[in-house]
Protein backbone atom coordinates (compact mmCIF):
# COMPACT_ATOMS: atom_id res chain seq x y z
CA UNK A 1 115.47 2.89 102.47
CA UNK A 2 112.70 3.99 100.09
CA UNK A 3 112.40 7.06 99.08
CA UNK A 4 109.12 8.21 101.63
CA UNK A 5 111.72 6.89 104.26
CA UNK A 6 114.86 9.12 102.81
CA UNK A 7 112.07 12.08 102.77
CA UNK A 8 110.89 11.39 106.21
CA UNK A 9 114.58 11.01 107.34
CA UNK A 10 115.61 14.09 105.85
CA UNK A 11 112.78 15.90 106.56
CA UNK A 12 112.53 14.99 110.48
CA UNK A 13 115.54 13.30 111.16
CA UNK A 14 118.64 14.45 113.50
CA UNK A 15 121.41 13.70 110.81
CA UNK A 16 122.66 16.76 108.52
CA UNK A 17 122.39 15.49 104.63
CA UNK A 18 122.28 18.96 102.91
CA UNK A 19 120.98 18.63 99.37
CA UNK A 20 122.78 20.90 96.83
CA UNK A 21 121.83 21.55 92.99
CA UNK A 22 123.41 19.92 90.31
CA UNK A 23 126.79 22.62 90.84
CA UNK A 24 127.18 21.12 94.51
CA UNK A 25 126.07 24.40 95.65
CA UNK A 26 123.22 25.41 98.84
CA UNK A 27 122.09 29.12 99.16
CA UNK A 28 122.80 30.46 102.08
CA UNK A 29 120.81 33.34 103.58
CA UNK A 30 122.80 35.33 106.37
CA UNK A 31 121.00 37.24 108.98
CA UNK A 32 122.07 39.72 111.64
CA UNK A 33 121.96 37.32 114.82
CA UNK A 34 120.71 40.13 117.12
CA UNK A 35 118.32 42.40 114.93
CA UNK A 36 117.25 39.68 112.35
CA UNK A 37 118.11 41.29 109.48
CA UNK A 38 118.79 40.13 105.95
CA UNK A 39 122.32 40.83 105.34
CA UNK A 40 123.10 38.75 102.36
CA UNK A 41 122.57 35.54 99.86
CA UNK A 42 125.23 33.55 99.14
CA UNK A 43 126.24 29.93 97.25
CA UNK A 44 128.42 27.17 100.09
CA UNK A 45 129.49 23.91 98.81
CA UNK A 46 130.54 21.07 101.52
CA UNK A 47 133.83 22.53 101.77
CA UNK A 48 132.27 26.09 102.76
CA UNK A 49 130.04 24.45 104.90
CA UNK A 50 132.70 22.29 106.65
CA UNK A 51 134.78 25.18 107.49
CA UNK A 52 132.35 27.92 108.40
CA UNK A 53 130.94 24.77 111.14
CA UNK A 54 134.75 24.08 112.01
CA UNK A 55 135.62 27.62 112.51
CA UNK A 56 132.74 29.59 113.55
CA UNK A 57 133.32 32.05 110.43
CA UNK A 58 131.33 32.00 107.36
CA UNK A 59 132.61 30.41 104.45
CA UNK A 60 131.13 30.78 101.06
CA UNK A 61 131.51 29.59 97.60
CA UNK A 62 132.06 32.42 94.60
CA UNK A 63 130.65 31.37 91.57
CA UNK A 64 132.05 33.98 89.91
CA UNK A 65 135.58 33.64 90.95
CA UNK A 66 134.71 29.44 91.43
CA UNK A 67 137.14 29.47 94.63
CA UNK A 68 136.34 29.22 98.27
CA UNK A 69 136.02 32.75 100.02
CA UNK A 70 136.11 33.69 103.43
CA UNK A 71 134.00 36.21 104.14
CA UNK A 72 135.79 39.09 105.42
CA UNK A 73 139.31 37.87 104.68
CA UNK A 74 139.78 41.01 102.69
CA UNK A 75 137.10 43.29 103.20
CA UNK A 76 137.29 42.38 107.07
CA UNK A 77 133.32 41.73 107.37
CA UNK A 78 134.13 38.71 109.24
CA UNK A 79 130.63 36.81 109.84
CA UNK A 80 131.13 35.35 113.42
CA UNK A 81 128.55 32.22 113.41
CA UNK A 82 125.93 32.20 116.22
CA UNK A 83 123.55 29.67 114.95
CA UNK A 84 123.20 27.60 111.91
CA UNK A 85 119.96 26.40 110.90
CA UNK A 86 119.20 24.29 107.66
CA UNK A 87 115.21 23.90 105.85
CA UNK A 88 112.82 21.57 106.22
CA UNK A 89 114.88 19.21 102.96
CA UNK A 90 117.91 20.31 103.98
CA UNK A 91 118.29 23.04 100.54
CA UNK A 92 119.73 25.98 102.31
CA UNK A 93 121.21 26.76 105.07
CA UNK A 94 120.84 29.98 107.12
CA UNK A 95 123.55 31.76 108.94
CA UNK A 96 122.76 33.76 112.24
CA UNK A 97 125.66 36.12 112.59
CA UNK A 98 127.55 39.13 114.38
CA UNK A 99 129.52 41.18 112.22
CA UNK A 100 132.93 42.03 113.03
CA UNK A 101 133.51 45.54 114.26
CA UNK A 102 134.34 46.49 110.47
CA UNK A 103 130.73 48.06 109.34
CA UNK A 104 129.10 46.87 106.58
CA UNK A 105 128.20 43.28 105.06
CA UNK A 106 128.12 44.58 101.36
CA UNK A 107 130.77 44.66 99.10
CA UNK A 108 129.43 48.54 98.22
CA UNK A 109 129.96 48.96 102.12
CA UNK A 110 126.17 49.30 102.97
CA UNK A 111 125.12 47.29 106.26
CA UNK A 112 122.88 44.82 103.98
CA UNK A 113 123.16 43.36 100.40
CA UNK A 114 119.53 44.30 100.25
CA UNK A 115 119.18 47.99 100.44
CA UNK A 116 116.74 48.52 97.29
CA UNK A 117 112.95 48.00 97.38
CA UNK A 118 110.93 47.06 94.16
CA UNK A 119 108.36 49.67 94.00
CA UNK A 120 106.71 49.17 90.71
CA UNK A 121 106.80 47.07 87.38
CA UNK A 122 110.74 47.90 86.70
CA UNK A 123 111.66 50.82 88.66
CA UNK A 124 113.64 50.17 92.32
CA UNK A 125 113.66 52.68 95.00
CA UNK A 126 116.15 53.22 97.73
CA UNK A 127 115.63 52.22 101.23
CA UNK A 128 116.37 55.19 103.17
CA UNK A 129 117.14 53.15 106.51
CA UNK A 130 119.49 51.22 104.18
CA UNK A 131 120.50 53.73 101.59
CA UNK A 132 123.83 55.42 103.41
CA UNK A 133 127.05 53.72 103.26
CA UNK A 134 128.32 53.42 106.97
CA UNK A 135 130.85 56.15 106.40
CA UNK A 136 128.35 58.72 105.43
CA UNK A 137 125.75 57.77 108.60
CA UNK A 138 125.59 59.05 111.47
């Protein structure tokens, strides 16, 4: 196949042929399946991949600990998968979810991983809708 074909194939083809970086690793981004909102970034390798399709639960890779981690097998933030959707050349994947009944997605316990707004040059600034930890909203 040349390589316009391989594009074409991957690009508009039915077959899944993810395309990690040179670590074996896709980014995936996880959303809130019902209000569409960005919960977190995080690194799956074909193993992580594999699973969270064979299970329904998102899997991820942790570069920092370099094992496989299931996300809420601690925390119990289980991801339950609703949709899976990969790019246009197959270089991320994105996760539709539903949290488990344990609140939060972030490992600081806040609903979303992204709960800090650039504002200007260096300086971040809390989200307010974001900002509370789900113990201390209401």
């Amino acid at each position: 196949m040349s390589g316009h074909s391989e594009i074409q194939a991957r690009e508009e083809g039915l077959a899944l042929t993810p395309r990690s970086d040179g670590a074996g690793l896709l980014p995936a981004v996880v959303t809130d399946a019902v209000s569409g909102t960005v919960l977190m970034l995080a690194w799956m390798n074909a193993e992580a991949l594999g699973r969270t399709i064979e299970t329904g639960e998102a899997w991820f890779w942790s570069r920092s600990r370099q094992c496989l981690w299931h996300k809420g097998a601690t925390s119990g933030q289980v991801q339950r998968i609703q949709e899976i959707r990969v790019d246009c050349d197959q270089d991320t994947i994105w996760l539709r979810v539903r949290m488990s009944e344990q609140a939060g997605c972030c490992h600081t316990g806040r609903s979303s991983c992204f709960y800090r707004r650039v504002v200007s040059g260096p300086m971040l600034a809390l989200d307010p809708v974001a900002l509370g930890r789900p113990a201390e909203q209401s």
